[in-house]
Protein backbone atom coordinates (compact mmCIF):
# COMPACT_ATOMS: atom_id res chain seq x y z
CA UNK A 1 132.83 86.24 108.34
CA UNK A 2 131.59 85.14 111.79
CA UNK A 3 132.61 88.76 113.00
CA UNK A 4 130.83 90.43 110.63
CA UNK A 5 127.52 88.54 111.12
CA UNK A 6 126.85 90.43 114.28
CA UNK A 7 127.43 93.88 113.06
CA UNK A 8 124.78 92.71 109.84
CA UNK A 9 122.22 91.83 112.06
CA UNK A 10 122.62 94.68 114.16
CA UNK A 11 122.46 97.19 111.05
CA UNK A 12 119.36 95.47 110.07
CA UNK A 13 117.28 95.36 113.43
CA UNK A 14 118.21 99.23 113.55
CA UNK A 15 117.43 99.87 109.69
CA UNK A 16 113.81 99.66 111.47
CA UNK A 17 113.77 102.17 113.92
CA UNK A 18 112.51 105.80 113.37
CA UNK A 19 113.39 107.65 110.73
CA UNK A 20 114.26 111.39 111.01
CA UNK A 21 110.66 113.20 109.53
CA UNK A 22 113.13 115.51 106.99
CA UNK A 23 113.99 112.12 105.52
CA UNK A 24 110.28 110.24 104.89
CA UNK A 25 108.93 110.52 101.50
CA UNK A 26 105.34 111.46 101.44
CA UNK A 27 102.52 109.07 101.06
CA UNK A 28 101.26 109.73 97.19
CA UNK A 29 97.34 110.94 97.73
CA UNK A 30 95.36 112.13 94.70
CA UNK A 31 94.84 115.76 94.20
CA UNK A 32 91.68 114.85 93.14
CA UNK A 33 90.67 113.84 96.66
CA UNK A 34 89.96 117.67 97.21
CA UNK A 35 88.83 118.84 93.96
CA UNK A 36 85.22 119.53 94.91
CA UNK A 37 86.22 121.88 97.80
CA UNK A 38 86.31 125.79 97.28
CA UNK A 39 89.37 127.40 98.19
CA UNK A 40 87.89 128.60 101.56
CA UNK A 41 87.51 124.97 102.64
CA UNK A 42 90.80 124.35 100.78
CA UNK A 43 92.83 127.05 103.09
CA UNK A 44 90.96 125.75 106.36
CA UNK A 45 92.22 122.04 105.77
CA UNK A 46 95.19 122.93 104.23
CA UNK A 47 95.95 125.02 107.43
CA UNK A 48 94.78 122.07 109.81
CA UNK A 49 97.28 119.43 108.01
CA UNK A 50 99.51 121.86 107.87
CA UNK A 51 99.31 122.61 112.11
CA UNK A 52 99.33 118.39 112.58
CA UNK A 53 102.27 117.85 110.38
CA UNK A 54 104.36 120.57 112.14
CA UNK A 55 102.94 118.95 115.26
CA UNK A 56 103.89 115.63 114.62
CA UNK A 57 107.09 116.37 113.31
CA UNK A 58 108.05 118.39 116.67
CA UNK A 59 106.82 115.50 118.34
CA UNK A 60 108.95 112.89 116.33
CA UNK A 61 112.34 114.97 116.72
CA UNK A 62 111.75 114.92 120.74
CA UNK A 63 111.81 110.70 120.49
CA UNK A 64 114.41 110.66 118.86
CA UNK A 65 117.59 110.66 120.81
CA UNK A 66 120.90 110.39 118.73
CA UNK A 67 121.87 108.35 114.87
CA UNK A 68 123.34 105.03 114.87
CA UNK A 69 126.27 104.87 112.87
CA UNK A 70 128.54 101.58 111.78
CA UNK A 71 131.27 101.61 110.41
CA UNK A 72 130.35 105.86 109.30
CA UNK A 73 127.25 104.60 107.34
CA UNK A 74 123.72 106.31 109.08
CA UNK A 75 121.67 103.03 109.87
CA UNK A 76 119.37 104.54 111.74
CA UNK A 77 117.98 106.89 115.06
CA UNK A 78 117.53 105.57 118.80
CA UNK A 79 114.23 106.94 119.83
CA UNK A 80 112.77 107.33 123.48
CA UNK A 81 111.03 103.71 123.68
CA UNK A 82 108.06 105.44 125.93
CA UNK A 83 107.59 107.64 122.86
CA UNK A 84 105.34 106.48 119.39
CA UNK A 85 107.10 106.64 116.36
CA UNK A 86 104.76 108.51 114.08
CA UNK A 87 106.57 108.21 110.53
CA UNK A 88 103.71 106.84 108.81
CA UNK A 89 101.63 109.39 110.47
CA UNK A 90 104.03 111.82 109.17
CA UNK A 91 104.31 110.56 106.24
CA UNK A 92 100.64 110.45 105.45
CA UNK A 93 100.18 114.29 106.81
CA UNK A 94 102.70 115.48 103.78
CA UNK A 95 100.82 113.63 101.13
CA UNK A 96 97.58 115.73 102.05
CA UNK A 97 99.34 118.75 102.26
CA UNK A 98 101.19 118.50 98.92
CA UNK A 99 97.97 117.33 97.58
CA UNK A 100 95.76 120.04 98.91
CA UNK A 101 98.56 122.81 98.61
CA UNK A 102 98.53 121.20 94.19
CA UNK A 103 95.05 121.60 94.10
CA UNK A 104 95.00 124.92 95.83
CA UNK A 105 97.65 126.30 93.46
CA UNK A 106 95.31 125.07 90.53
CA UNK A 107 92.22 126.18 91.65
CA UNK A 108 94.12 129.74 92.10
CA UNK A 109 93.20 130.05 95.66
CA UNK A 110 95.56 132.13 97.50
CA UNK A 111 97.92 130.57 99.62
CA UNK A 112 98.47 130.55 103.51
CA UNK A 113 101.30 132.72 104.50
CA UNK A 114 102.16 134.42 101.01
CA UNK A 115 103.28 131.11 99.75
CA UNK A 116 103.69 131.05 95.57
């Protein structure tokens, strides 16, 4: 037991590091948030949260530098301390973009790069 306490508090204090952007969840935001905007306003902000996230997400996979593994189980990534992790940003970027791109689809505006 006095072995293992180590490796448990090591899994845990890396458990908080960055998280790999194809693995965050989006944050939930109400469709309804963009329901008064035509679909030309629609495709220019779904285009400009579109261009962040992609941004951000390039910008998250350059911090990070390599998975932390014990015992085979992923606990984590190492990221470039000089860097910002931006997972909630990310996070928060998908929710408007699923919830523009729901609203878009039913409005029956016609989506960015031939998207269905």
């Amino acid at each position: 037991m006095r072995h293992s306490l180590p490796i448990v508090i090591i899994a845990i204090a890396l458990a908080s590091c960055t998280q790999r952007p194809d693995r965050l969840v989006p944050v939930a935001i109400p469709p309804s948030n963009y329901q008064d905007l035509n679909c030309d306003e629609l495709i220019r902000l779904y285009n400009d949260n579109h261009e962040r996230l992609e941004q951000q997400i390039a910008s998250q996979n350059q911090a990070i530098v390599g998975d932390v593994r014990i015992f085979g189980a992923d606990v984590g990534t190492v990221t470039n301390p000089e860097q910002k992790d931006l997972s909630g940003d990310i996070r928060l970027s998908m929710g408007r973009v699923n919830a523009i791109d729901y609203t878009m689809r039913k409005k029956t505006c016609s989506l960015p790069n031939g998207e269905r």
